[in-house]
C-alpha atoms as a PDB file:
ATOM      1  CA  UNK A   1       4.070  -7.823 -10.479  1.00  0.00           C
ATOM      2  CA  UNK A   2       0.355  -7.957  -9.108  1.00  0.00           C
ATOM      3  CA  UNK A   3      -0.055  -5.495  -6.115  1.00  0.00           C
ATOM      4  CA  UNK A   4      -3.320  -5.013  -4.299  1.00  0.00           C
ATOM      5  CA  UNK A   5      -3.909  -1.237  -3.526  1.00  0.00           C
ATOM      6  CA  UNK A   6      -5.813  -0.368  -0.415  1.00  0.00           C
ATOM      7  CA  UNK A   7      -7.135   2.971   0.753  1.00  0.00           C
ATOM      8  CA  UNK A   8      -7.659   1.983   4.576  1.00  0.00           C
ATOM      9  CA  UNK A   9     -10.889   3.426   6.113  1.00  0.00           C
ATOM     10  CA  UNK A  10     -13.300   2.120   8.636  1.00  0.00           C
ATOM     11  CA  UNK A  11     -16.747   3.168   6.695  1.00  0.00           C
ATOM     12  CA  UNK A  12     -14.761   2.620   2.764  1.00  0.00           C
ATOM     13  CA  UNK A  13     -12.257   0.626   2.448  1.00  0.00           C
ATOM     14  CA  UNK A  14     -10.737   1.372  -0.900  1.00  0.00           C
ATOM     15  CA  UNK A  15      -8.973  -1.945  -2.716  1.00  0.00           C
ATOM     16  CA  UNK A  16      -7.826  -1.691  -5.925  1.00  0.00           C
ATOM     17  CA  UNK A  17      -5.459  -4.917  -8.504  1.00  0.00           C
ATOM     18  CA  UNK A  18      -2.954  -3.507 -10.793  1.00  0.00           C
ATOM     19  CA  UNK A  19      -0.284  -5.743 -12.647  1.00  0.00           C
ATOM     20  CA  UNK A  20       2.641  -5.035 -14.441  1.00  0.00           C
ATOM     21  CA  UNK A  21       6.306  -3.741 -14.633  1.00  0.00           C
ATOM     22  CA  UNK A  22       7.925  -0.014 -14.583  1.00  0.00           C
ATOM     23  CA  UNK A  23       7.753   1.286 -17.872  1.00  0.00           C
ATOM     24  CA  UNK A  24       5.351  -0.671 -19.223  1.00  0.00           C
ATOM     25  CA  UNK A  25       1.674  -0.165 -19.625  1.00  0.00           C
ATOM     26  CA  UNK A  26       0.166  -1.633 -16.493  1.00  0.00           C
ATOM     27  CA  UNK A  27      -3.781  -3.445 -16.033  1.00  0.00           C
ATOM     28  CA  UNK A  28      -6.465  -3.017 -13.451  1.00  0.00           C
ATOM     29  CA  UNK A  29      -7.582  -6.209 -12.660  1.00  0.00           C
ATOM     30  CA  UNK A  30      -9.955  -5.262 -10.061  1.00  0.00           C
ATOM     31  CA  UNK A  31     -11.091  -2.489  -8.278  1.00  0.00           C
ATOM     32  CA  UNK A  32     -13.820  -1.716  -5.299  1.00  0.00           C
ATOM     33  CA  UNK A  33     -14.728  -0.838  -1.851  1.00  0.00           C
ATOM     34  CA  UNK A  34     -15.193  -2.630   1.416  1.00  0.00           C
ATOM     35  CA  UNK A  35     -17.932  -1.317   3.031  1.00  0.00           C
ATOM     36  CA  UNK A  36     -19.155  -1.240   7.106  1.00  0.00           C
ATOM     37  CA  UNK A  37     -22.104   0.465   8.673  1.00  0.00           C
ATOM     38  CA  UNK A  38     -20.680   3.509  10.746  1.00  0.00           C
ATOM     39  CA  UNK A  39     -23.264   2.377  13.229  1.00  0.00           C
ATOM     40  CA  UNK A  40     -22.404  -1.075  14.036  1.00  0.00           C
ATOM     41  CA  UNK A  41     -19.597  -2.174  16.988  1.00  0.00           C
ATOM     42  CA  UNK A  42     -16.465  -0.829  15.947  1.00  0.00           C
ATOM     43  CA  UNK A  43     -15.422  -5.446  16.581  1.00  0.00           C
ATOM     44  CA  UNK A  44     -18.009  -6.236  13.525  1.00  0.00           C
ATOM     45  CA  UNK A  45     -16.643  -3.226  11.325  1.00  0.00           C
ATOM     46  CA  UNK A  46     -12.831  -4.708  11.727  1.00  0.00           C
ATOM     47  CA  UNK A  47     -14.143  -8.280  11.136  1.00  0.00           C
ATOM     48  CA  UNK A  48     -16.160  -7.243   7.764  1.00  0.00           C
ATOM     49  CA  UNK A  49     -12.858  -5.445   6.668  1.00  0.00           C
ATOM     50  CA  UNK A  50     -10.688  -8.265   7.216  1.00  0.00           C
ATOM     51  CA  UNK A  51     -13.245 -10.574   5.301  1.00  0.00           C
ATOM     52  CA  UNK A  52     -13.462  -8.646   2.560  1.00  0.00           C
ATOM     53  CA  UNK A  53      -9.404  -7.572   2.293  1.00  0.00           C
ATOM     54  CA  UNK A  54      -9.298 -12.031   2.339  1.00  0.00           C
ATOM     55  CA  UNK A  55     -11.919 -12.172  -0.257  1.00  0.00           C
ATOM     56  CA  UNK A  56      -9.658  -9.803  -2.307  1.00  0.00           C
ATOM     57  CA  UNK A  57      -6.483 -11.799  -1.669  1.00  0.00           C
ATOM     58  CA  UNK A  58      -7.857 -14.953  -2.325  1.00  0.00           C
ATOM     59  CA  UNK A  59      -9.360 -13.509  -5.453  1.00  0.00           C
ATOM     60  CA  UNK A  60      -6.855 -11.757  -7.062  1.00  0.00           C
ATOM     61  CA  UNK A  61      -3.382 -13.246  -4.991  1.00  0.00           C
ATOM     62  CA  UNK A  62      -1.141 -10.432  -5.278  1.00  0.00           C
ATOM     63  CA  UNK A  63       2.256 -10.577  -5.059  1.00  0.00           C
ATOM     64  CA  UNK A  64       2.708  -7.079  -2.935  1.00  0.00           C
ATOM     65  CA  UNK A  65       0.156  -5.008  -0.551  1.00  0.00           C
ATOM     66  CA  UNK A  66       0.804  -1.495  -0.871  1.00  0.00           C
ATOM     67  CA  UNK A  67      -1.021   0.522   1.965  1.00  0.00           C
ATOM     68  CA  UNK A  68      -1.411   4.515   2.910  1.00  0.00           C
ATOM     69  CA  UNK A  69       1.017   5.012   5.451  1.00  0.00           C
ATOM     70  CA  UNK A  70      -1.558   6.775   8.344  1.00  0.00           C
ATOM     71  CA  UNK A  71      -0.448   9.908   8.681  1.00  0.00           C
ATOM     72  CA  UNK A  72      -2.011  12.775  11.076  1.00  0.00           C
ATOM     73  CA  UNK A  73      -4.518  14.836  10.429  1.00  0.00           C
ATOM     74  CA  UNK A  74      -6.996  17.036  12.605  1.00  0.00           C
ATOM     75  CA  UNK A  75      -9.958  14.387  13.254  1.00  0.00           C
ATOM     76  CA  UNK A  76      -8.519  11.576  15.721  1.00  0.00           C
ATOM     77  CA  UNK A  77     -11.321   9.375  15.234  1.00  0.00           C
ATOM     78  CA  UNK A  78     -10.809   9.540  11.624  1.00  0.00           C
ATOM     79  CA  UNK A  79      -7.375   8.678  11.994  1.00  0.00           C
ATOM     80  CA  UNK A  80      -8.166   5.779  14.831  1.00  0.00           C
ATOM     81  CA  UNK A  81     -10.304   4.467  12.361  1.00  0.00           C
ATOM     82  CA  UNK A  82      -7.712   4.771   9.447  1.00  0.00           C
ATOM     83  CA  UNK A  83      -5.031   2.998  11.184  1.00  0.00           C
ATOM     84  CA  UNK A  84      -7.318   0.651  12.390  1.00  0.00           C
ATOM     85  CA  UNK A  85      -8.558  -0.598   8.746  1.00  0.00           C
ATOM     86  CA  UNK A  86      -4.553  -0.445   7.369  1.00  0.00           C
ATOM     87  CA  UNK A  87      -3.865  -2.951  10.283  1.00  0.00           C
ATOM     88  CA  UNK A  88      -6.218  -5.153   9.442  1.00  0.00           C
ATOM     89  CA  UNK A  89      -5.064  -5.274   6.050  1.00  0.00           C
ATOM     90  CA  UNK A  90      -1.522  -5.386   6.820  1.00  0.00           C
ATOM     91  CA  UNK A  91      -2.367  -8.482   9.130  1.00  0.00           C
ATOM     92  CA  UNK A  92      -4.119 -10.208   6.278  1.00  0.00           C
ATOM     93  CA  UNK A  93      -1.312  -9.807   4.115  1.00  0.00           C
ATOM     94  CA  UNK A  94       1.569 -11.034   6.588  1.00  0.00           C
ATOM     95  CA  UNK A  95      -0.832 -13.703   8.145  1.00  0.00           C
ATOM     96  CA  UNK A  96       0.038 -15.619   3.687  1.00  0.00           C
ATOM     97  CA  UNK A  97       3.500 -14.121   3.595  1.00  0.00           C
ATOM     98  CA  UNK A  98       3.049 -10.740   1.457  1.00  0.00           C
ATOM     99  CA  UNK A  99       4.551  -8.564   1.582  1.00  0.00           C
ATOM    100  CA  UNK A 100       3.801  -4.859   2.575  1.00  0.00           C
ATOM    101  CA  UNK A 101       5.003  -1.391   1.278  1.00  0.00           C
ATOM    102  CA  UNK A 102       3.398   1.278   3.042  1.00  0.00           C
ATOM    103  CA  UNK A 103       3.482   4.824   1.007  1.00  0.00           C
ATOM    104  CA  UNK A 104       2.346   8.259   2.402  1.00  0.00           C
ATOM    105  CA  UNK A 105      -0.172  10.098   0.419  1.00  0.00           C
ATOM    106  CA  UNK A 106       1.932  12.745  -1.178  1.00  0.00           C
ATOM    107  CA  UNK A 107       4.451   9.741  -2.717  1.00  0.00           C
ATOM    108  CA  UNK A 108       0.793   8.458  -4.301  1.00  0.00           C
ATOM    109  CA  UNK A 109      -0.149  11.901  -5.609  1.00  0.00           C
ATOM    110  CA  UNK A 110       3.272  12.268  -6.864  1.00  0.00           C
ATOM    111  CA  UNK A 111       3.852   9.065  -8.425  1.00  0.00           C
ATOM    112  CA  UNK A 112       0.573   9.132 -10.531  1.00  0.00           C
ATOM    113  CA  UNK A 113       0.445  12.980 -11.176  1.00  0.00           C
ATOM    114  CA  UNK A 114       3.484  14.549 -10.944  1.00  0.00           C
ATOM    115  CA  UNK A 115       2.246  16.449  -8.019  1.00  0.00           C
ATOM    116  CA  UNK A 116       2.530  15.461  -4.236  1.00  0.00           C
ATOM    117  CA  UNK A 117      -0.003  18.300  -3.703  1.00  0.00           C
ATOM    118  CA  UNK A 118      -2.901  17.050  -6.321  1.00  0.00           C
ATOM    119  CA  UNK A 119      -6.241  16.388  -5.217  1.00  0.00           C
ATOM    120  CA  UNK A 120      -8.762  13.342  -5.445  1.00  0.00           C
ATOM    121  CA  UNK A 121      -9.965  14.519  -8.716  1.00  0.00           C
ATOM    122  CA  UNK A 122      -6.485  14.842 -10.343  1.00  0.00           C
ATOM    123  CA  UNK A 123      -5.643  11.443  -9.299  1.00  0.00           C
ATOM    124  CA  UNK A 124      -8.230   9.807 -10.282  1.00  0.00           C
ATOM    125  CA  UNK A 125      -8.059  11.287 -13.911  1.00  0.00           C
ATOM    126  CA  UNK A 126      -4.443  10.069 -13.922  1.00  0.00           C
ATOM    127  CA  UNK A 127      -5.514   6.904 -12.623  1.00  0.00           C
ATOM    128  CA  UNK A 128      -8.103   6.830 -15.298  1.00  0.00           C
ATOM    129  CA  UNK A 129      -5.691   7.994 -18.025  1.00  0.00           C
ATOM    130  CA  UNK A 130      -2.864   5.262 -16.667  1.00  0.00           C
ATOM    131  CA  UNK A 131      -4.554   2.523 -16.924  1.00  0.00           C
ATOM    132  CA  UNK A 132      -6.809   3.442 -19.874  1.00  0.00           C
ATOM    133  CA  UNK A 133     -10.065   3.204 -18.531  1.00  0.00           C
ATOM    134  CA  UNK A 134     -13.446   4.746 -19.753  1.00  0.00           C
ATOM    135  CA  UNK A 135     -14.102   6.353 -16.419  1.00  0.00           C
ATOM    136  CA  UNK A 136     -12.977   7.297 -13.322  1.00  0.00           C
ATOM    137  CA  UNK A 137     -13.594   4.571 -10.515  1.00  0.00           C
ATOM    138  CA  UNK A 138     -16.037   5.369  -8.005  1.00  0.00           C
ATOM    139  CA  UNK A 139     -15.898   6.202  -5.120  1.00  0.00           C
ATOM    140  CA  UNK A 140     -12.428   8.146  -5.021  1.00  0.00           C
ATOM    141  CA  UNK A 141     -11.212   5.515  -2.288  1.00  0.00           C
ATOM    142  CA  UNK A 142     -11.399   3.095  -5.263  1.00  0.00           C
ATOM    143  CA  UNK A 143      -9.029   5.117  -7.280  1.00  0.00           C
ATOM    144  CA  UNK A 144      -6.502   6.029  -4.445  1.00  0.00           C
ATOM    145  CA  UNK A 145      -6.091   1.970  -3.923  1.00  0.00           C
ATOM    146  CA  UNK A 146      -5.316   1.691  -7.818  1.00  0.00           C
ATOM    147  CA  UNK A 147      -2.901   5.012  -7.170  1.00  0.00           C
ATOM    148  CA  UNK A 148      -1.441   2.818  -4.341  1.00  0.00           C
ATOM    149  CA  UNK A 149      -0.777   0.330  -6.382  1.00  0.00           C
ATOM    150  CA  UNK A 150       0.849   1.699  -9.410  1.00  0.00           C
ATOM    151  CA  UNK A 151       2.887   4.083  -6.987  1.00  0.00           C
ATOM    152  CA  UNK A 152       4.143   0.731  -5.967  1.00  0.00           C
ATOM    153  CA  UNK A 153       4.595  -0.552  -9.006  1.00  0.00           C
ATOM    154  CA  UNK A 154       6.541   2.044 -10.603  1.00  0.00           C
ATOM    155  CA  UNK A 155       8.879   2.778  -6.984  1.00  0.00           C
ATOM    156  CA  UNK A 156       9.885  -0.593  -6.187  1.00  0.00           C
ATOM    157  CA  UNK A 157      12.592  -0.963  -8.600  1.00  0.00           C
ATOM    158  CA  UNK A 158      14.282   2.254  -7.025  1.00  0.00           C
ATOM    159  CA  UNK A 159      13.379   1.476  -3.635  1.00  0.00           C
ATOM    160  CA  UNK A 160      14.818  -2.272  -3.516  1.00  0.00           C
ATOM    161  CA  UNK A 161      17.802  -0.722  -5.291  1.00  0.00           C
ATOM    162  CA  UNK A 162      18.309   1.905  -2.183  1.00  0.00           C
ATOM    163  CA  UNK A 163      17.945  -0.557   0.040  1.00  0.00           C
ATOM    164  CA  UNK A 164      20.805  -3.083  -1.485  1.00  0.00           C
ATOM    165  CA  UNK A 165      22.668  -0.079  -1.758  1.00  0.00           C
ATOM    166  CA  UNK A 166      22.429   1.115   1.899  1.00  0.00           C
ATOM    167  CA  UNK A 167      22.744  -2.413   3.130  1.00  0.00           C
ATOM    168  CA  UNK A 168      26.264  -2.860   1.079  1.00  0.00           C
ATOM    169  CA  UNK A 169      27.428   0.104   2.666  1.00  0.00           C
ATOM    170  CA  UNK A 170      26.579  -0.808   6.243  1.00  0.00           C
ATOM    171  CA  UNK A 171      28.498  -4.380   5.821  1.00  0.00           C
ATOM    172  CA  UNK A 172      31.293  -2.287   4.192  1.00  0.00           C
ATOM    173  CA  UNK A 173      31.687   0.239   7.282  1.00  0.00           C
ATOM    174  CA  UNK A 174      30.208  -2.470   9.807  1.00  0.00           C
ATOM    175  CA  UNK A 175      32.789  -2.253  12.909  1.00  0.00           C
ATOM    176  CA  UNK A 176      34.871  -5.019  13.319  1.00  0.00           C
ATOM    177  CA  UNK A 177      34.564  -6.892  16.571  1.00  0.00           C
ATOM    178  CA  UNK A 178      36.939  -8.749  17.640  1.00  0.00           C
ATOM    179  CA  UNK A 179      35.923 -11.956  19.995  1.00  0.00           C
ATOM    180  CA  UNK A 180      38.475 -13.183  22.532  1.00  0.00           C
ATOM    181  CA  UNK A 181      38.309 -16.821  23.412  1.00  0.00           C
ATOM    182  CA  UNK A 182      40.630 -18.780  25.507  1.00  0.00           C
ATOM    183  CA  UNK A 183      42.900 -16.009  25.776  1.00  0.00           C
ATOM    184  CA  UNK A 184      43.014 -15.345  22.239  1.00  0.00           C
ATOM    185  CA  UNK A 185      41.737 -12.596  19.686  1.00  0.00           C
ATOM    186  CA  UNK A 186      40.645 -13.948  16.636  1.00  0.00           C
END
């Protein structure tokens, strides 16, 4: 499985390639940052970030796009400008038929360190460790894409297992209904 990562952000846009199975060594395949000027129109910054997520896709042509999941925090223009950048990817993606996983950023820190509570520099050691490389990548929006990606990676298999699982149940306990027509119940 190919995903590409991305850390959503208006100024850094984090994108990260990782390929590979659950339980198997994974590879980075790419890894960088989308960049805008936090002075230009907020239009121009949204177009640059959807050029570059294409240039990424057309690139690399994952199979999955696994995004942050916005979540709230106390600066609302830094989490206007968050969501903004993740829909922008998200559109890219569904715009070729990719799919998208989003993941919060505990489920990333947990996934890759064993610790929904680590911070940027423990990640991006694990990242580095993970997927064997000489460094960490730089900045630490470029690692949290790769940490997307491996979270999704190494979750999928459990999630699309859940999900058969819950949807077997609800056909199994699914109400019947009956339909009358022409006076009769069928």
């Amino acid at each position: 499985m190919r995903v590409l990562g991305v850390d959503p952000g208006l100024t850094r846009c984090g994108v990260g390639v990782v390929e590979g199975v659950a339980g198997r060594p994974l590879t980075m395949c790419g890894v960088g940052v989308v960049r805008t000027p936090p002075d230009a129109e907020l239009g121009l910054r949204l177009v640059a970030i959807e050029q570059g997520i294409e240039q990424w896709l057309d690139d690399y042509r994952p199979e999955v796009l696994a995004v942050e999941r916005v979540f709230s925090q106390h600066n609302v223009s830094t989490v206007m400008g968050t969501a903004q950048a993740s829909a922008v990817a998200m559109l890219c993606a569904s715009r070729r038929g990719i799919p998208v996983a989003l993941h919060t950023p505990s489920e990333v820190k947990a996934a890759v360190s064993g610790s929904g509570r680590a911070d940027k520099a423990q990640v991006g050691a694990m990242v580095t460790r993970l997927l064997r490389l000489d460094a960490p990548p730089k900045p630490a929006d470029a690692a949290d894409a790769l940490a997307l990606a491996i979270c999704h990676i190494w979750r999928a298999p459990a999630q699309n297992r859940l999900q058969q699982a819950v949807a077997a149940h609800k056909s199994r306990t699914a109400p019947v209904r009956s339909v009358v027509r022409k006076g009769r119940t069928s």
